[in-house]
PDB file of N, CA and C in Angstrom:
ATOM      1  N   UNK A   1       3.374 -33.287  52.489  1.00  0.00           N
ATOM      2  CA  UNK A   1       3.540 -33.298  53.938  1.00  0.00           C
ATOM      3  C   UNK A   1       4.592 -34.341  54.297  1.00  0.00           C
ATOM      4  N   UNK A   2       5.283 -33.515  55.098  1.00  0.00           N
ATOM      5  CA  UNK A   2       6.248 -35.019  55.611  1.00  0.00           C
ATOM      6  C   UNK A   2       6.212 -35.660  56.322  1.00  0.00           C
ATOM      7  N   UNK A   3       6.695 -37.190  56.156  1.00  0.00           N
ATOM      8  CA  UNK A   3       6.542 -38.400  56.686  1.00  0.00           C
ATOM      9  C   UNK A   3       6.660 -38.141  58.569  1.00  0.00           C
ATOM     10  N   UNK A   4       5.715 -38.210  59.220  1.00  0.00           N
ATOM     11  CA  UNK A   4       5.869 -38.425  60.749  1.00  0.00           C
ATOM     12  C   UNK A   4       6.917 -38.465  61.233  1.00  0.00           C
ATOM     13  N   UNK A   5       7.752 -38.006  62.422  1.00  0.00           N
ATOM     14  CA  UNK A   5       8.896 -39.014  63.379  1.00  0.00           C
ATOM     15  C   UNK A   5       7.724 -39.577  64.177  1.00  0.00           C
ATOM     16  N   UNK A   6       8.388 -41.232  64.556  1.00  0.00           N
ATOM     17  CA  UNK A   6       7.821 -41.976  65.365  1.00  0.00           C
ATOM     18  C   UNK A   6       8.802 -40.990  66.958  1.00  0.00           C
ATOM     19  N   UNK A   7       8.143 -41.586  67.993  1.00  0.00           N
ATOM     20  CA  UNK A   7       8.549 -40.706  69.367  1.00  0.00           C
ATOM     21  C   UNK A   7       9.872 -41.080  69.467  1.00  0.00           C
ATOM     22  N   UNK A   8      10.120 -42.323  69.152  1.00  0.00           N
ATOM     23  CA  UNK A   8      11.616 -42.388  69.651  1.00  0.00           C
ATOM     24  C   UNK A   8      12.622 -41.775  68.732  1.00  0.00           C
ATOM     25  N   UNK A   9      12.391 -41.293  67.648  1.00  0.00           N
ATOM     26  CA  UNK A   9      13.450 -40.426  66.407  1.00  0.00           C
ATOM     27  C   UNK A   9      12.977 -39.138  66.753  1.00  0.00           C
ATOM     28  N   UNK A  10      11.912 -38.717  67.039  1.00  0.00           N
ATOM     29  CA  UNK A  10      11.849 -37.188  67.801  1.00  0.00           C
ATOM     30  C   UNK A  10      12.329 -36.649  69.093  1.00  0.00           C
ATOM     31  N   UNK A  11      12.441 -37.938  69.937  1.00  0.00           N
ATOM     32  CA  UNK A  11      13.477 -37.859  71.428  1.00  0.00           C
ATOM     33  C   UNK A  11      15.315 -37.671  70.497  1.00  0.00           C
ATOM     34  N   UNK A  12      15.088 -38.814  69.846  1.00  0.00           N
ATOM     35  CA  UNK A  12      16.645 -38.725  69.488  1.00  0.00           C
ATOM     36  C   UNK A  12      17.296 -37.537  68.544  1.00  0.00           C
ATOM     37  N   UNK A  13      16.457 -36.613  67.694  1.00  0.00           N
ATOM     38  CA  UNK A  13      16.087 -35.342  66.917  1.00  0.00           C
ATOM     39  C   UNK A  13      16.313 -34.619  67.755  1.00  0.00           C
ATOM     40  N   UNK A  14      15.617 -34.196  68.909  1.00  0.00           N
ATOM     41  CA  UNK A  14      15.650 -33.197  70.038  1.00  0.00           C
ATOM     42  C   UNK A  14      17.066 -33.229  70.490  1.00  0.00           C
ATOM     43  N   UNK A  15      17.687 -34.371  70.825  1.00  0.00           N
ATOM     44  CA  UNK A  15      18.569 -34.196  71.495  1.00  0.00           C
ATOM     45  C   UNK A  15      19.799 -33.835  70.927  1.00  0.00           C
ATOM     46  N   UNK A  16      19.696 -34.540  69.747  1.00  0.00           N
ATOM     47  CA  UNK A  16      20.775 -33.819  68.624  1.00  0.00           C
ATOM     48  C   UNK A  16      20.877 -32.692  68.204  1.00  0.00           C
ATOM     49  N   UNK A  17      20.111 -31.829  68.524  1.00  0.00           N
ATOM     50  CA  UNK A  17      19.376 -30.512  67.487  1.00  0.00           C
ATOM     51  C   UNK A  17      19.877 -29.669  69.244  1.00  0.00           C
ATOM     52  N   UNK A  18      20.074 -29.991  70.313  1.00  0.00           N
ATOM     53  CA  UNK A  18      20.560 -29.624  71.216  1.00  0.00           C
ATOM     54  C   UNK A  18      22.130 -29.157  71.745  1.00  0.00           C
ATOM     55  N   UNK A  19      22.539 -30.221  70.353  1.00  0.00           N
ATOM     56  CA  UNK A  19      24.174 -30.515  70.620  1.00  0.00           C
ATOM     57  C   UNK A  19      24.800 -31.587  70.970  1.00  0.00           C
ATOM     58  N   UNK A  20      24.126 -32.570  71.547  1.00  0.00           N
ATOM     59  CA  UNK A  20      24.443 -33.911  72.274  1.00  0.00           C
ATOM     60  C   UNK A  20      25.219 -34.622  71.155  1.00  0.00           C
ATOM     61  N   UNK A  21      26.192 -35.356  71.432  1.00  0.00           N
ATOM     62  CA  UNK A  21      27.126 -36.309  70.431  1.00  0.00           C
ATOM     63  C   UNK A  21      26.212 -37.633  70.731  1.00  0.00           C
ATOM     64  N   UNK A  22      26.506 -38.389  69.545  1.00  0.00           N
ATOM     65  CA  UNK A  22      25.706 -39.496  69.064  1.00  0.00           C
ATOM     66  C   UNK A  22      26.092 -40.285  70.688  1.00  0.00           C
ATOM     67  N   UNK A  23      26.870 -40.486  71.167  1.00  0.00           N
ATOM     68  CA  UNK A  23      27.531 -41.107  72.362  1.00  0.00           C
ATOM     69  C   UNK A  23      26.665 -40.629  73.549  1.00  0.00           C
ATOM     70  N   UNK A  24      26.713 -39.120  73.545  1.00  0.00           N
ATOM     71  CA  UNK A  24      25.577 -38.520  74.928  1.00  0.00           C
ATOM     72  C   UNK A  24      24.110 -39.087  74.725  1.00  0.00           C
ATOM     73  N   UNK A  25      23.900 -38.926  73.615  1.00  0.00           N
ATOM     74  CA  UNK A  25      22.160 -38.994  73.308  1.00  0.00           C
ATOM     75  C   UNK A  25      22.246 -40.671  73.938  1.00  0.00           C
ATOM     76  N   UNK A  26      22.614 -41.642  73.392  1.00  0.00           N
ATOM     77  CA  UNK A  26      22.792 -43.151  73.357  1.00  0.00           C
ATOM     78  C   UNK A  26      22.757 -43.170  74.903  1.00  0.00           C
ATOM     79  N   UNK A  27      23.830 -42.686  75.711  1.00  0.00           N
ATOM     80  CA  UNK A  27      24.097 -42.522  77.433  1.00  0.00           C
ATOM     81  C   UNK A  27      22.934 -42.067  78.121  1.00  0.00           C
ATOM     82  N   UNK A  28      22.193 -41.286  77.534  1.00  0.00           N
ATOM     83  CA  UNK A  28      21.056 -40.192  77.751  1.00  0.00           C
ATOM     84  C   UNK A  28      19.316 -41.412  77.868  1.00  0.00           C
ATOM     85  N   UNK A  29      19.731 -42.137  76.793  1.00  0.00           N
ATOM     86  CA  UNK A  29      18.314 -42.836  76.391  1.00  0.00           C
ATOM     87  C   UNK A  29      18.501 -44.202  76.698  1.00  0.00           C
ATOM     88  N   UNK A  30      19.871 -44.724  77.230  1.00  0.00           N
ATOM     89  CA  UNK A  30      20.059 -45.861  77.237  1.00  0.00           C
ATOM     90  C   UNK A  30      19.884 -46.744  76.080  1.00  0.00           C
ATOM     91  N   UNK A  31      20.223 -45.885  75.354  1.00  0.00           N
ATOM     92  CA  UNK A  31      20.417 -46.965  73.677  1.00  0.00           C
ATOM     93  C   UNK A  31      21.594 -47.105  73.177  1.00  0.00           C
ATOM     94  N   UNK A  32      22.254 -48.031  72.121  1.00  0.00           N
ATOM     95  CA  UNK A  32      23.388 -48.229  71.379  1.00  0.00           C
ATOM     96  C   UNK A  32      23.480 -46.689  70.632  1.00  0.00           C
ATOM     97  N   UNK A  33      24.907 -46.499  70.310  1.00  0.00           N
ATOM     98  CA  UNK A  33      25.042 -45.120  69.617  1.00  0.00           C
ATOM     99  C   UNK A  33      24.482 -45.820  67.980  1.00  0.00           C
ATOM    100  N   UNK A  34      24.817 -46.925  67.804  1.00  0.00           N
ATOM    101  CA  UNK A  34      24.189 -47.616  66.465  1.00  0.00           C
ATOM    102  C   UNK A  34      22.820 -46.854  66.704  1.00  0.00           C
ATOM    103  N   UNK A  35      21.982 -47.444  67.054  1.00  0.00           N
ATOM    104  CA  UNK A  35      20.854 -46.839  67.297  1.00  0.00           C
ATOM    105  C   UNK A  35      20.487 -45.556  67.230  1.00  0.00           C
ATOM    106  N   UNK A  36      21.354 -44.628  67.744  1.00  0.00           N
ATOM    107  CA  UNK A  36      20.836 -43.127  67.480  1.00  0.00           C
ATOM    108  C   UNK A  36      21.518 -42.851  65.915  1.00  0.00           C
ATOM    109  N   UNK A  37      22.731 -43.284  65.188  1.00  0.00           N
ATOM    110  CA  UNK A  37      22.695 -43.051  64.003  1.00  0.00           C
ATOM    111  C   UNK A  37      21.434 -43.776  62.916  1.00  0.00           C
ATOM    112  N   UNK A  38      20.943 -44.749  63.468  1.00  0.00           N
ATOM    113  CA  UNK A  38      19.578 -45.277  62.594  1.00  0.00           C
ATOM    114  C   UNK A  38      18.611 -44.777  62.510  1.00  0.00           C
ATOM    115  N   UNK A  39      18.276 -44.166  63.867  1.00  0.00           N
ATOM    116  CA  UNK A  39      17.340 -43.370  63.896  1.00  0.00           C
ATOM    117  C   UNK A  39      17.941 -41.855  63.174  1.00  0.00           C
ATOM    118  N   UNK A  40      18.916 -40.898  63.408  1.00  0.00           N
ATOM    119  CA  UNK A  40      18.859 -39.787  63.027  1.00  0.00           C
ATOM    120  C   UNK A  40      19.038 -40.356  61.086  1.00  0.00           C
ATOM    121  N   UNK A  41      19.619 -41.391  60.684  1.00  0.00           N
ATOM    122  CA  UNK A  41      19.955 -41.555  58.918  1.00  0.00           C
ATOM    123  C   UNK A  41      18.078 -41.221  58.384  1.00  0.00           C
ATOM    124  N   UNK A  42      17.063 -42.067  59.493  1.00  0.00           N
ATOM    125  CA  UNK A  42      15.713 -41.541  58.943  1.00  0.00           C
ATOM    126  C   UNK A  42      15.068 -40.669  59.003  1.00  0.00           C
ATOM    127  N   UNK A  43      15.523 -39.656  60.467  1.00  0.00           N
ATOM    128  CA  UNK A  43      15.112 -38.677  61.011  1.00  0.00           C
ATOM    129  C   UNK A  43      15.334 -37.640  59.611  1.00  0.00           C
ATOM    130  N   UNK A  44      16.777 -37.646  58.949  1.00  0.00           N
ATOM    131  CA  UNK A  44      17.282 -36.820  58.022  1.00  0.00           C
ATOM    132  C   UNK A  44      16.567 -36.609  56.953  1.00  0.00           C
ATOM    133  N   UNK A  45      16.668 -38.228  56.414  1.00  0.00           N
ATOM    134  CA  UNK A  45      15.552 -38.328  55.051  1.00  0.00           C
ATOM    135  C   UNK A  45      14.012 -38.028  55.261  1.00  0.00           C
ATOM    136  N   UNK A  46      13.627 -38.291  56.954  1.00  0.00           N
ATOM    137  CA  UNK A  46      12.071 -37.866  56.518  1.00  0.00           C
ATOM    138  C   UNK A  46      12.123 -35.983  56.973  1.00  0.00           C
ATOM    139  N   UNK A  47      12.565 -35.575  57.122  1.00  0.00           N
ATOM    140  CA  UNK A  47      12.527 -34.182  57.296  1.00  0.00           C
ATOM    141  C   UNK A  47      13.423 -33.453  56.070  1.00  0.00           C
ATOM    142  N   UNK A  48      14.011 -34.379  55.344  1.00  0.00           N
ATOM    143  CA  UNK A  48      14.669 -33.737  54.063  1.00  0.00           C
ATOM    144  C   UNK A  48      15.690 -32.790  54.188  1.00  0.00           C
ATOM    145  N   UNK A  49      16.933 -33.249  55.348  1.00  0.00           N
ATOM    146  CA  UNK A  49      17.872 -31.798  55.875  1.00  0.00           C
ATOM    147  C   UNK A  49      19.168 -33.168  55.417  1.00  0.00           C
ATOM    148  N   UNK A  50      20.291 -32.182  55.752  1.00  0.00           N
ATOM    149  CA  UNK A  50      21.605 -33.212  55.333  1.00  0.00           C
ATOM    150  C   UNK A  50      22.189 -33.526  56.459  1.00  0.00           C
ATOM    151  N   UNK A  51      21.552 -33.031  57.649  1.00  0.00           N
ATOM    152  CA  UNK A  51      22.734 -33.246  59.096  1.00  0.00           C
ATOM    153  C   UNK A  51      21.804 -32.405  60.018  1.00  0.00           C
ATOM    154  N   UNK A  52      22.635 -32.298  61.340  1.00  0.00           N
ATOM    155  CA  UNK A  52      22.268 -31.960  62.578  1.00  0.00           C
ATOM    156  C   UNK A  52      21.655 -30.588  62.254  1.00  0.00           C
ATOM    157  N   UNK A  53      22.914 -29.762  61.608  1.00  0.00           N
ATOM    158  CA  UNK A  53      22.531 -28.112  61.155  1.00  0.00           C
ATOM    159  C   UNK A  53      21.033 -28.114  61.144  1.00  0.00           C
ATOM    160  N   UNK A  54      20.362 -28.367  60.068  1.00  0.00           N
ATOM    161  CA  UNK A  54      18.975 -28.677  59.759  1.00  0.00           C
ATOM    162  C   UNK A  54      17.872 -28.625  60.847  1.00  0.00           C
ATOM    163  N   UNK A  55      18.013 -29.543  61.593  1.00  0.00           N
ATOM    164  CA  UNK A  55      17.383 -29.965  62.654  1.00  0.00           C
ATOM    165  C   UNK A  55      16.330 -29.116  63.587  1.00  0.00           C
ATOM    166  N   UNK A  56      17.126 -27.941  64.391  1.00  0.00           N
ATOM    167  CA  UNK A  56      16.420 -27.134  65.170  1.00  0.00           C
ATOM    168  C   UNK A  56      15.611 -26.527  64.227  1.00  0.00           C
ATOM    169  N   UNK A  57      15.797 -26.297  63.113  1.00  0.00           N
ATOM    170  CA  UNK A  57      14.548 -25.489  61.847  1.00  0.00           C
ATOM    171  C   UNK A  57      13.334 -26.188  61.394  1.00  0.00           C
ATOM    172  N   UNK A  58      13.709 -27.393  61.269  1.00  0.00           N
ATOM    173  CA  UNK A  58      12.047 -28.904  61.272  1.00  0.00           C
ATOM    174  C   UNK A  58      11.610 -29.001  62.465  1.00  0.00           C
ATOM    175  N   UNK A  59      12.880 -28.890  63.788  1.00  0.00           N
ATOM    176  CA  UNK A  59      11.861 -29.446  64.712  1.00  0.00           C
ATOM    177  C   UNK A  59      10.810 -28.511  65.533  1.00  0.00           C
ATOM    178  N   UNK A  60      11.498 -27.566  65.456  1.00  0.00           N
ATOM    179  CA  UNK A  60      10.971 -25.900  65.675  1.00  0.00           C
ATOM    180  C   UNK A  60       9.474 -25.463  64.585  1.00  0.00           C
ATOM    181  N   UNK A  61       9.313 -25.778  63.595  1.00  0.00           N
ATOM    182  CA  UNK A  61       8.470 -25.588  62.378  1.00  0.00           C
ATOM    183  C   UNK A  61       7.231 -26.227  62.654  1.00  0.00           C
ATOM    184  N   UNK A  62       6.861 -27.483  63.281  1.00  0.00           N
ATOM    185  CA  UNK A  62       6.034 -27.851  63.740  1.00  0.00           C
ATOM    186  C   UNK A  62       6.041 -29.157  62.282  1.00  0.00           C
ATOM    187  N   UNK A  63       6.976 -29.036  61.268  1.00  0.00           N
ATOM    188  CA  UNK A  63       6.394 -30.102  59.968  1.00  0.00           C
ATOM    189  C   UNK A  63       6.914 -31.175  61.120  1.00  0.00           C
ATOM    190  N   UNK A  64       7.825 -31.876  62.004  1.00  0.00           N
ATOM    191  CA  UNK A  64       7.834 -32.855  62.435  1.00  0.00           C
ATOM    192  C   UNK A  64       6.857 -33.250  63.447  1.00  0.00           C
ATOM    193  N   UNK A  65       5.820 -33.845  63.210  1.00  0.00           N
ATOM    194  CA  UNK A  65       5.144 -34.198  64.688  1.00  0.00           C
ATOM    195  C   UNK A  65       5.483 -35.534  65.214  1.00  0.00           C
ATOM    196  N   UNK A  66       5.505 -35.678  66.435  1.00  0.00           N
ATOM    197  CA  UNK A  66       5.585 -36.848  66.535  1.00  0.00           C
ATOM    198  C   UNK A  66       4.158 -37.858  66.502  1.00  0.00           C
ATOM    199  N   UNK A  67       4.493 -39.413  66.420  1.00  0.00           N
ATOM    200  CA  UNK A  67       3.638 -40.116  66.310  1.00  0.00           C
ATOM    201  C   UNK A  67       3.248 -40.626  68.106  1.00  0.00           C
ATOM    202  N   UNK A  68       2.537 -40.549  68.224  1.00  0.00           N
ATOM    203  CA  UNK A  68       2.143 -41.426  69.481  1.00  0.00           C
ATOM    204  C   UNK A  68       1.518 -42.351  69.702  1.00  0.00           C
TER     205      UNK A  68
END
């Protein structure tokens, strides 16, 4: 089973998996774009995809839940 997203890498997952550039999401959440690449480098490894492509297929699948 794979490792949880905590809520704030499943906000930042969603929004990527939407299309948003690391810059929109960051503008979007009021975070550093640093920040949304830290979060998506773990988002990647705990859902086991290589990039954005990936994304809508984990987050859609239900294996990502978030933590609350």
């Amino acid at each position: 089973m794979p490792e949880p997203l905590t809520a704030s890498e499943r906000r930042v997952a969603e929004l990527a998996a939407e299309g948003l550039t690391n810059r929109g999401i960051a503008a979007r959440l009021c975070i550093t774009a640093s920040t949304v690449e830290q979060h998506l480098t773990r988002v990647y490894r705990k859902l086991g995809v290589t990039g954005r492509n990936g994304l809508p297929a984990e987050l859609g699948s239900g294996r990502a839940p978030a933590v609350i």
